[in-house]
PDB file of N, CA and C in Angstrom:
ATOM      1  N   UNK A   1       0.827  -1.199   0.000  1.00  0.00           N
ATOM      2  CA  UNK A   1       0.000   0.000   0.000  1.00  0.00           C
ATOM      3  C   UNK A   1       0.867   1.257   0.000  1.00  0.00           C
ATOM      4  N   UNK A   2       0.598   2.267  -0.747  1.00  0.00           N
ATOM      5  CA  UNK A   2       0.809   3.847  -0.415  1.00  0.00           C
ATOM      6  C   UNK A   2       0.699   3.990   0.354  1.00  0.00           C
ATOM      7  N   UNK A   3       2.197   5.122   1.202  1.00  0.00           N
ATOM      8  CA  UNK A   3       1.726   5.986   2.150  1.00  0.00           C
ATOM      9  C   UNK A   3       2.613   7.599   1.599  1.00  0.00           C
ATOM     10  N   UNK A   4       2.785   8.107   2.812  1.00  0.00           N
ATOM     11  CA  UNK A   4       3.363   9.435   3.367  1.00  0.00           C
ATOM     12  C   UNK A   4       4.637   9.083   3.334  1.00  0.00           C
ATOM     13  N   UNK A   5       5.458   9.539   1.783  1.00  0.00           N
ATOM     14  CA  UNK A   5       7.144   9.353   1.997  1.00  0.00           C
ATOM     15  C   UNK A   5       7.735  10.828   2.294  1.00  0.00           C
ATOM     16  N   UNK A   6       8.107  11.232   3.303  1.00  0.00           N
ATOM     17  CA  UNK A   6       9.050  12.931   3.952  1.00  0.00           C
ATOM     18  C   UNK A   6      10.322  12.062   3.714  1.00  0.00           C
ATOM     19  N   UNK A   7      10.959  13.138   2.429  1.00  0.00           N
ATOM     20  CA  UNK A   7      12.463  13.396   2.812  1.00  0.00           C
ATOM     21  C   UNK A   7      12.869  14.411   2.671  1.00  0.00           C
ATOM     22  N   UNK A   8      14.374  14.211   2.775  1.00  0.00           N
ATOM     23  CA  UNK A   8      15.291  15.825   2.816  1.00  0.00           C
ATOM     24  C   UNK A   8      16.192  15.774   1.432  1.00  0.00           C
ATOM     25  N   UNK A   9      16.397  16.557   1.069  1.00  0.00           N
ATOM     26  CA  UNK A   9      16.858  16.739  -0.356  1.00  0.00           C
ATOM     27  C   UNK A   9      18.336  17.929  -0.400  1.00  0.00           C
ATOM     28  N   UNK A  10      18.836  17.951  -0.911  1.00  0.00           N
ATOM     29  CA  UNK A  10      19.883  19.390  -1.268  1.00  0.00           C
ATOM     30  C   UNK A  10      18.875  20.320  -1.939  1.00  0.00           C
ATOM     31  N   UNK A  11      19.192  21.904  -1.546  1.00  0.00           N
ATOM     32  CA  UNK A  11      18.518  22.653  -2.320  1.00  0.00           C
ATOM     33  C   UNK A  11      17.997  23.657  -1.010  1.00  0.00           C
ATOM     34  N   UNK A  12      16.786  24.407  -1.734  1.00  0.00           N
ATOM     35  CA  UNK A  12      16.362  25.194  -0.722  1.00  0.00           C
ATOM     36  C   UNK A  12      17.186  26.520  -0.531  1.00  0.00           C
ATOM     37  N   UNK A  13      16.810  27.506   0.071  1.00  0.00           N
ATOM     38  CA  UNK A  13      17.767  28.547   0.109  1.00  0.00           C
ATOM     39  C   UNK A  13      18.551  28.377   1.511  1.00  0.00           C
ATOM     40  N   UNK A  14      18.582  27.371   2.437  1.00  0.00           N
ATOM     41  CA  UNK A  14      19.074  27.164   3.545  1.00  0.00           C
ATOM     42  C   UNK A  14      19.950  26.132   3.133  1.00  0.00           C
ATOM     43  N   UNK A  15      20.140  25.475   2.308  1.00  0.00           N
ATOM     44  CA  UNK A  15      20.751  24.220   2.124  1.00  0.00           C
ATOM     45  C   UNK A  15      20.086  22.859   2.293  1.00  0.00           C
ATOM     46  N   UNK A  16      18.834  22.829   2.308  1.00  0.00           N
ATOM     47  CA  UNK A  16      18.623  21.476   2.529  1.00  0.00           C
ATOM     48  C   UNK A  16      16.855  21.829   2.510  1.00  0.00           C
ATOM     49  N   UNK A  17      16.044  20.740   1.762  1.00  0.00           N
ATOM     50  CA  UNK A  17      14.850  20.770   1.256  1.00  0.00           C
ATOM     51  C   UNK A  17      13.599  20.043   1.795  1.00  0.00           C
ATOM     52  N   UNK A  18      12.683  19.950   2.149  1.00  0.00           N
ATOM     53  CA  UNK A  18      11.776  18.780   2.563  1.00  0.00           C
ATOM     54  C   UNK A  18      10.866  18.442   1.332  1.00  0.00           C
ATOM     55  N   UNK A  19      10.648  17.279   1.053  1.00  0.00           N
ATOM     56  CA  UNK A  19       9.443  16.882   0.148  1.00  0.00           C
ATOM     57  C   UNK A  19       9.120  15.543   0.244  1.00  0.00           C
ATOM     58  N   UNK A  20       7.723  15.343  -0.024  1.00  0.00           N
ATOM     59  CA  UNK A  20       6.539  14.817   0.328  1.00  0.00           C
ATOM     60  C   UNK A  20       5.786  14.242  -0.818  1.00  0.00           C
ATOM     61  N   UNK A  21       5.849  13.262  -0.833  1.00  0.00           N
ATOM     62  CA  UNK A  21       4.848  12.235  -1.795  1.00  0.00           C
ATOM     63  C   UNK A  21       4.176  11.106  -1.630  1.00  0.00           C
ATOM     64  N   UNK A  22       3.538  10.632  -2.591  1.00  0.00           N
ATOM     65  CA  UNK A  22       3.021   9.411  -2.439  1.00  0.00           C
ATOM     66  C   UNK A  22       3.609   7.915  -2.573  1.00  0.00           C
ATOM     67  N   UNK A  23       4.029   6.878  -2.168  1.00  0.00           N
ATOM     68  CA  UNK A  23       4.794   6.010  -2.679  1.00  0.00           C
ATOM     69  C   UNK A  23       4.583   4.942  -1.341  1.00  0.00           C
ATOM     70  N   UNK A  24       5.615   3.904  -2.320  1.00  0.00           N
ATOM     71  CA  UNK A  24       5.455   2.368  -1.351  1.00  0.00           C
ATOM     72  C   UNK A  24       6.604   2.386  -0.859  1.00  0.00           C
ATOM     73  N   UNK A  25       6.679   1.833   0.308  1.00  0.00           N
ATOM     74  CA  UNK A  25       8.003   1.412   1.213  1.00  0.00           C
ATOM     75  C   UNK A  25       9.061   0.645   0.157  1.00  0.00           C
ATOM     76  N   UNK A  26       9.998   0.720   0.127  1.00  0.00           N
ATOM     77  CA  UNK A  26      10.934  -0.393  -0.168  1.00  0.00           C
ATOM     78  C   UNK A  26      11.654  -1.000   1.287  1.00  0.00           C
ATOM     79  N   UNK A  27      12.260  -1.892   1.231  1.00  0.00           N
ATOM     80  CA  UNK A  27      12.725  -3.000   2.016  1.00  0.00           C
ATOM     81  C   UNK A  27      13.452  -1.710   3.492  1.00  0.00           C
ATOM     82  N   UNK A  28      14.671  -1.119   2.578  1.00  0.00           N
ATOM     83  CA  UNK A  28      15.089  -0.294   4.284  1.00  0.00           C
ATOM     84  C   UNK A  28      14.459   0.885   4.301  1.00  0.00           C
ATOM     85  N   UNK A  29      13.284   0.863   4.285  1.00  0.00           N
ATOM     86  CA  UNK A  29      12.700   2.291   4.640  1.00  0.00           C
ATOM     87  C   UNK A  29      12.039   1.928   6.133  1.00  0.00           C
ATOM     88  N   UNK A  30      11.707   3.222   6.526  1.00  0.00           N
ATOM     89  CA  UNK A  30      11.503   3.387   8.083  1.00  0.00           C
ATOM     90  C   UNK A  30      10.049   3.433   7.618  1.00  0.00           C
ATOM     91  N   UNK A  31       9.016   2.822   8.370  1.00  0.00           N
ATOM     92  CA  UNK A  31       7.831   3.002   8.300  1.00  0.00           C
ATOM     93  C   UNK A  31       6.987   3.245   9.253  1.00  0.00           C
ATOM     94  N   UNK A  32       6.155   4.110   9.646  1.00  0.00           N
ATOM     95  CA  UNK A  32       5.456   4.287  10.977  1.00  0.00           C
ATOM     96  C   UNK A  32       4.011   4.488  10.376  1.00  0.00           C
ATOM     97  N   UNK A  33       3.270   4.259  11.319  1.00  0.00           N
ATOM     98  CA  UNK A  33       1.595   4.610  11.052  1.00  0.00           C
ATOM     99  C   UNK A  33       1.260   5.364  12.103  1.00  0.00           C
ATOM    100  N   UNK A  34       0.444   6.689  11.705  1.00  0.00           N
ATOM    101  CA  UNK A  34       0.094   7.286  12.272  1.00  0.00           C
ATOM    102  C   UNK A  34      -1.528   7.501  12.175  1.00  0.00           C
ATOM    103  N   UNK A  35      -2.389   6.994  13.337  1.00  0.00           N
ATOM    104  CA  UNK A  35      -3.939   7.545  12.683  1.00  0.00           C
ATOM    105  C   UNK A  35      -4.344   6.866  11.230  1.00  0.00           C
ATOM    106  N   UNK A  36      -4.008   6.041  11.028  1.00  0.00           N
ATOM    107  CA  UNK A  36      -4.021   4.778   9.546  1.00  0.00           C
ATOM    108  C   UNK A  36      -3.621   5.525   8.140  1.00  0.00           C
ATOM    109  N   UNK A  37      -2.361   6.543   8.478  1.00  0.00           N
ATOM    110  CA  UNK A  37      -1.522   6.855   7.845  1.00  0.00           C
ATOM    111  C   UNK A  37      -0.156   6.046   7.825  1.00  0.00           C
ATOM    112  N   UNK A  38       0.416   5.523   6.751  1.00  0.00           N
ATOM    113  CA  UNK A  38       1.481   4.974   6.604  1.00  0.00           C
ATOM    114  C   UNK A  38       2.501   6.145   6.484  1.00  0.00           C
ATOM    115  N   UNK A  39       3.722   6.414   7.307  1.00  0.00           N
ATOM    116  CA  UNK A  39       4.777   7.486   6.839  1.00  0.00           C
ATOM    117  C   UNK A  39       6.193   6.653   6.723  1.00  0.00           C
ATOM    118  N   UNK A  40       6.426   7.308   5.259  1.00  0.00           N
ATOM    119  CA  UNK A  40       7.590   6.147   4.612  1.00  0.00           C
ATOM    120  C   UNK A  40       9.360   7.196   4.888  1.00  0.00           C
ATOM    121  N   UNK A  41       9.703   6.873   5.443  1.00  0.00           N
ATOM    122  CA  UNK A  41      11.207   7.551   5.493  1.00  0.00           C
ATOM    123  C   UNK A  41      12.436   7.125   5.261  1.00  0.00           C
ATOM    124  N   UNK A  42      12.613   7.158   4.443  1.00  0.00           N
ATOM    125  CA  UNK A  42      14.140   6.332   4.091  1.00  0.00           C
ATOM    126  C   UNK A  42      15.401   6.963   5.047  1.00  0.00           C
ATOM    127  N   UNK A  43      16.495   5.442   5.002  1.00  0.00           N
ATOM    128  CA  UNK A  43      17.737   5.705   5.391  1.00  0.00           C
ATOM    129  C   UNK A  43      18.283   7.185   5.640  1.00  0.00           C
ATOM    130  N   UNK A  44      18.750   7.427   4.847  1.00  0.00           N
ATOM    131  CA  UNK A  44      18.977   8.840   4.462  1.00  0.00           C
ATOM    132  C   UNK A  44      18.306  10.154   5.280  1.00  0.00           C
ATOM    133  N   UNK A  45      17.687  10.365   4.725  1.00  0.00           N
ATOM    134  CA  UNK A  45      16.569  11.009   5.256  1.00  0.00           C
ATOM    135  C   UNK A  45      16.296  11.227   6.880  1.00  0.00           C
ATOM    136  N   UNK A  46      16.178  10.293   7.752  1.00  0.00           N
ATOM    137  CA  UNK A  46      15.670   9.714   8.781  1.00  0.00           C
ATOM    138  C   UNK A  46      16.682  10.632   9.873  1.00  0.00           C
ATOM    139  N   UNK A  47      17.831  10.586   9.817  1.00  0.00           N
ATOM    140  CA  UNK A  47      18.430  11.441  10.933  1.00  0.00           C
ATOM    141  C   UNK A  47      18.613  12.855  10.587  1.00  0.00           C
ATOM    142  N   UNK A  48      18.360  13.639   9.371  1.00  0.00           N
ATOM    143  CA  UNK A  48      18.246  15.154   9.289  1.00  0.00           C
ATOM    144  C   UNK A  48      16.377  15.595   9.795  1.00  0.00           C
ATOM    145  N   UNK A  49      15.317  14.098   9.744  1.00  0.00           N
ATOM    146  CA  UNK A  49      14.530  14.595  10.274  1.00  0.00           C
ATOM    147  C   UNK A  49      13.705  13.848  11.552  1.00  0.00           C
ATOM    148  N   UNK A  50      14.809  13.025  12.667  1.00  0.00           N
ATOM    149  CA  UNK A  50      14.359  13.054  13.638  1.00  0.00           C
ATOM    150  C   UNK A  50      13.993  13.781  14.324  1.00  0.00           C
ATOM    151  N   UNK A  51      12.956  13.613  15.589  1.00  0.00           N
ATOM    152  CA  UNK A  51      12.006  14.162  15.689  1.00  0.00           C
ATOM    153  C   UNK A  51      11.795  15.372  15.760  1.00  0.00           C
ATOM    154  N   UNK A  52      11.305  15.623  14.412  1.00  0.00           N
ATOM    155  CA  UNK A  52      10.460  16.491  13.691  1.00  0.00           C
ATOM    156  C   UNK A  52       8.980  15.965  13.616  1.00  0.00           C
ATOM    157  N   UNK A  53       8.127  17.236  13.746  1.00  0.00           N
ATOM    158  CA  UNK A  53       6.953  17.168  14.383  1.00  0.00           C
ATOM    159  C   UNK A  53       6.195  17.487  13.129  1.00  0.00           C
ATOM    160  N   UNK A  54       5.404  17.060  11.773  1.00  0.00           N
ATOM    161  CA  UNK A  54       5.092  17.435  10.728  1.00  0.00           C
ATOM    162  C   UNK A  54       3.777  17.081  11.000  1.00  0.00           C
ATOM    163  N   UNK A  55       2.916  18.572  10.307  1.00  0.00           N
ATOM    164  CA  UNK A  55       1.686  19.071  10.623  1.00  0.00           C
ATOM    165  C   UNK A  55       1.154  19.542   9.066  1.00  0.00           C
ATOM    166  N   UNK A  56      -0.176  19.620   8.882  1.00  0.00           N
ATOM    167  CA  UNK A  56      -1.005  19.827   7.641  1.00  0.00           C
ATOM    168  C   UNK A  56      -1.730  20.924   7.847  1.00  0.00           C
ATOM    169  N   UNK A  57      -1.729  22.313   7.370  1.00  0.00           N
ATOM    170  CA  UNK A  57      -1.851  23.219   7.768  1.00  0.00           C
ATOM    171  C   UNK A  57      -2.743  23.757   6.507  1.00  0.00           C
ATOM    172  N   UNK A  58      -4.149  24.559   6.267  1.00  0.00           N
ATOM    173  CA  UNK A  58      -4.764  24.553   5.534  1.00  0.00           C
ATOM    174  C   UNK A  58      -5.521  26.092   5.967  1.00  0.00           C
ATOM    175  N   UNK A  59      -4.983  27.176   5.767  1.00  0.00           N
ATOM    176  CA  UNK A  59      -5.082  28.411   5.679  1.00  0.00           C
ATOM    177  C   UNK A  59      -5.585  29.079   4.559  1.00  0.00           C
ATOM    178  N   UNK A  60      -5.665  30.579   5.238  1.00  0.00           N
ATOM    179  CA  UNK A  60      -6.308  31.295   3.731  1.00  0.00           C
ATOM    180  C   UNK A  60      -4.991  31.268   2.919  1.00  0.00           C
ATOM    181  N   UNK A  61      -3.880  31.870   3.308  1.00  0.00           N
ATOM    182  CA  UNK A  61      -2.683  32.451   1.926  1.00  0.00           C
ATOM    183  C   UNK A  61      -2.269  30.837   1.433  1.00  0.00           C
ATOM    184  N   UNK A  62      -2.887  29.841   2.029  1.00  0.00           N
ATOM    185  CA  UNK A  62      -1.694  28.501   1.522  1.00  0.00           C
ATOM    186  C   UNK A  62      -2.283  27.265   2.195  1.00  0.00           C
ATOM    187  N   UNK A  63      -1.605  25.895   1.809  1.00  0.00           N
ATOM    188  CA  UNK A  63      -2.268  24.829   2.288  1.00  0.00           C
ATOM    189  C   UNK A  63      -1.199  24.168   2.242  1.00  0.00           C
ATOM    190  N   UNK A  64      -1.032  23.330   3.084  1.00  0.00           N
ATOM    191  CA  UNK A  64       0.460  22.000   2.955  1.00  0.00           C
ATOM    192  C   UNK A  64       1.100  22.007   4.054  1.00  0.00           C
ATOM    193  N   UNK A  65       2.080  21.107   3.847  1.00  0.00           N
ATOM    194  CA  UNK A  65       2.978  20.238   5.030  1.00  0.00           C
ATOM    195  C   UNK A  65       3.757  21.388   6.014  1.00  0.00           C
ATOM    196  N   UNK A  66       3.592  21.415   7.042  1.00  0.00           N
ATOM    197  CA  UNK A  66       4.933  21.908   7.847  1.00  0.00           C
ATOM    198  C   UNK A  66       5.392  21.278   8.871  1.00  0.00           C
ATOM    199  N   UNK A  67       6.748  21.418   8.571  1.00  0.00           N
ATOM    200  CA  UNK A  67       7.801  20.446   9.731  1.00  0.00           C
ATOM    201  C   UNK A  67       8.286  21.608  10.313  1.00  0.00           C
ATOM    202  N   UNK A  68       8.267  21.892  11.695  1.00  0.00           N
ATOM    203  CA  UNK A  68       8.837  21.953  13.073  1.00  0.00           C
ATOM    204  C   UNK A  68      10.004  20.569  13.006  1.00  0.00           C
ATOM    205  N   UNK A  69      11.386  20.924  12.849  1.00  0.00           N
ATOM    206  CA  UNK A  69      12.576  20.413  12.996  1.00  0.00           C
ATOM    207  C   UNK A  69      13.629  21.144  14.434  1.00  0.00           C
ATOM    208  N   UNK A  70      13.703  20.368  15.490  1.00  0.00           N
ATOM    209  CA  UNK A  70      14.231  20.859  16.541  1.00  0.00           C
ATOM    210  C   UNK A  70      15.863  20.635  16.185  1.00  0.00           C
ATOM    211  N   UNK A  71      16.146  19.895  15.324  1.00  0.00           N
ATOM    212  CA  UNK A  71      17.436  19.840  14.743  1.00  0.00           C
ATOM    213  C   UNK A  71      17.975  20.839  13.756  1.00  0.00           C
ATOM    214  N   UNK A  72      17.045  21.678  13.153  1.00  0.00           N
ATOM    215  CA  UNK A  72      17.496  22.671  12.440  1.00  0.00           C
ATOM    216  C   UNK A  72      18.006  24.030  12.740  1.00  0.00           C
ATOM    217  N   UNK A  73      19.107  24.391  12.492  1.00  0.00           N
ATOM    218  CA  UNK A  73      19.644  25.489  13.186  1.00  0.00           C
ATOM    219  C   UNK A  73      19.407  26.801  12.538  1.00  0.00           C
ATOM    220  N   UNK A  74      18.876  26.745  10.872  1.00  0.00           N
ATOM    221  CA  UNK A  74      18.007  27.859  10.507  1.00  0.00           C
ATOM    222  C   UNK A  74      17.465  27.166  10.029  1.00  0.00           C
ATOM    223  N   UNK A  75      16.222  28.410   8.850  1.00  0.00           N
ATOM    224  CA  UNK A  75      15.004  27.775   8.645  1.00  0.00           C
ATOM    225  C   UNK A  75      14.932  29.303   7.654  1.00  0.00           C
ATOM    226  N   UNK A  76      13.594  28.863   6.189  1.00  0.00           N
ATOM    227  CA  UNK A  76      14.076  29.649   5.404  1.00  0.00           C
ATOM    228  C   UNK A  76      12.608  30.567   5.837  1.00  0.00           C
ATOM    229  N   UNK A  77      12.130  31.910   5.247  1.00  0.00           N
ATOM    230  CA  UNK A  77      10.809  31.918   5.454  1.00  0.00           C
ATOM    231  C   UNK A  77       9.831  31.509   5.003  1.00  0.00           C
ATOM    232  N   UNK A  78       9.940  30.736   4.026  1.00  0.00           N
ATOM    233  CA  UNK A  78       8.845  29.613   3.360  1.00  0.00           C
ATOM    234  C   UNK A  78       8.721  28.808   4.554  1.00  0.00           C
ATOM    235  N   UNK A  79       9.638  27.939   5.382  1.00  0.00           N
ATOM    236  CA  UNK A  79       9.730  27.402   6.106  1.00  0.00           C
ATOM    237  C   UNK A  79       9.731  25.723   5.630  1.00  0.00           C
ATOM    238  N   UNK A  80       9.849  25.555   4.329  1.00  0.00           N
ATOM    239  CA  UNK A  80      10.192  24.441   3.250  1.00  0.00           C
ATOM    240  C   UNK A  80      11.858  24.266   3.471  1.00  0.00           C
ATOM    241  N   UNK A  81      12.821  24.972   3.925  1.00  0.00           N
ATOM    242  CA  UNK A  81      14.423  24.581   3.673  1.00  0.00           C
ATOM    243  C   UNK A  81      14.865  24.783   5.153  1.00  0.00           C
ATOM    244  N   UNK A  82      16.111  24.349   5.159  1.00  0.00           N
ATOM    245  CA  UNK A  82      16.438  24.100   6.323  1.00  0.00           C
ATOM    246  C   UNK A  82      18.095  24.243   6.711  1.00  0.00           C
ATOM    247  N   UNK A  83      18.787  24.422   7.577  1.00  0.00           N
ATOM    248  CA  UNK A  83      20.130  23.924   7.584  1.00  0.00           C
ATOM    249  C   UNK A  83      20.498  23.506   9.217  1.00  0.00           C
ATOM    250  N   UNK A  84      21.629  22.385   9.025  1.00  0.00           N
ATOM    251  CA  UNK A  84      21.910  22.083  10.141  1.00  0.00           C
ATOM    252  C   UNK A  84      23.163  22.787  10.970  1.00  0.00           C
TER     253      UNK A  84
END
């Protein structure tokens, strides 16, 4: 089954990117269920966004993902990039 894959990417104006799709686990991915949400996190990925607290936020100017990262030492004002 599909779930919730969050990773971190290069890019961003901070150095480092979050994005979010749809997809299936492969074998070493980290998988958690949340609320009968599947969230898929690969290797990689997994220690630039331990615990990080990612929320769905659906406002007037905008709609979409935001991660609260207690590991990030800035943060861009989109609040999409990140650096450690």
């Amino acid at each position: 089954p599909k779930g919730l894959r969050i990773y971190v990417e290069g890019g961003g104006c901070s150095g480092f990117q979050y994005g979010f799709s749809m997809d299936e686990a492969s074998e070493d991915d980290h998988v958690i269920e949340f609320d009968g949400v599947q969230v898929i996190i690969d290797p990689m990925s997994a220690p630039y966004i331990k615990t990080s607290v990612v929320d769905y936020n659906e406002g007037l100017m905008n709609a979409g993902f935001i991660v609260r990262n207690p590991n990030a030492k800035t943060t861009c004002g989109c609040g999409s990039s990140f650096n450690l």
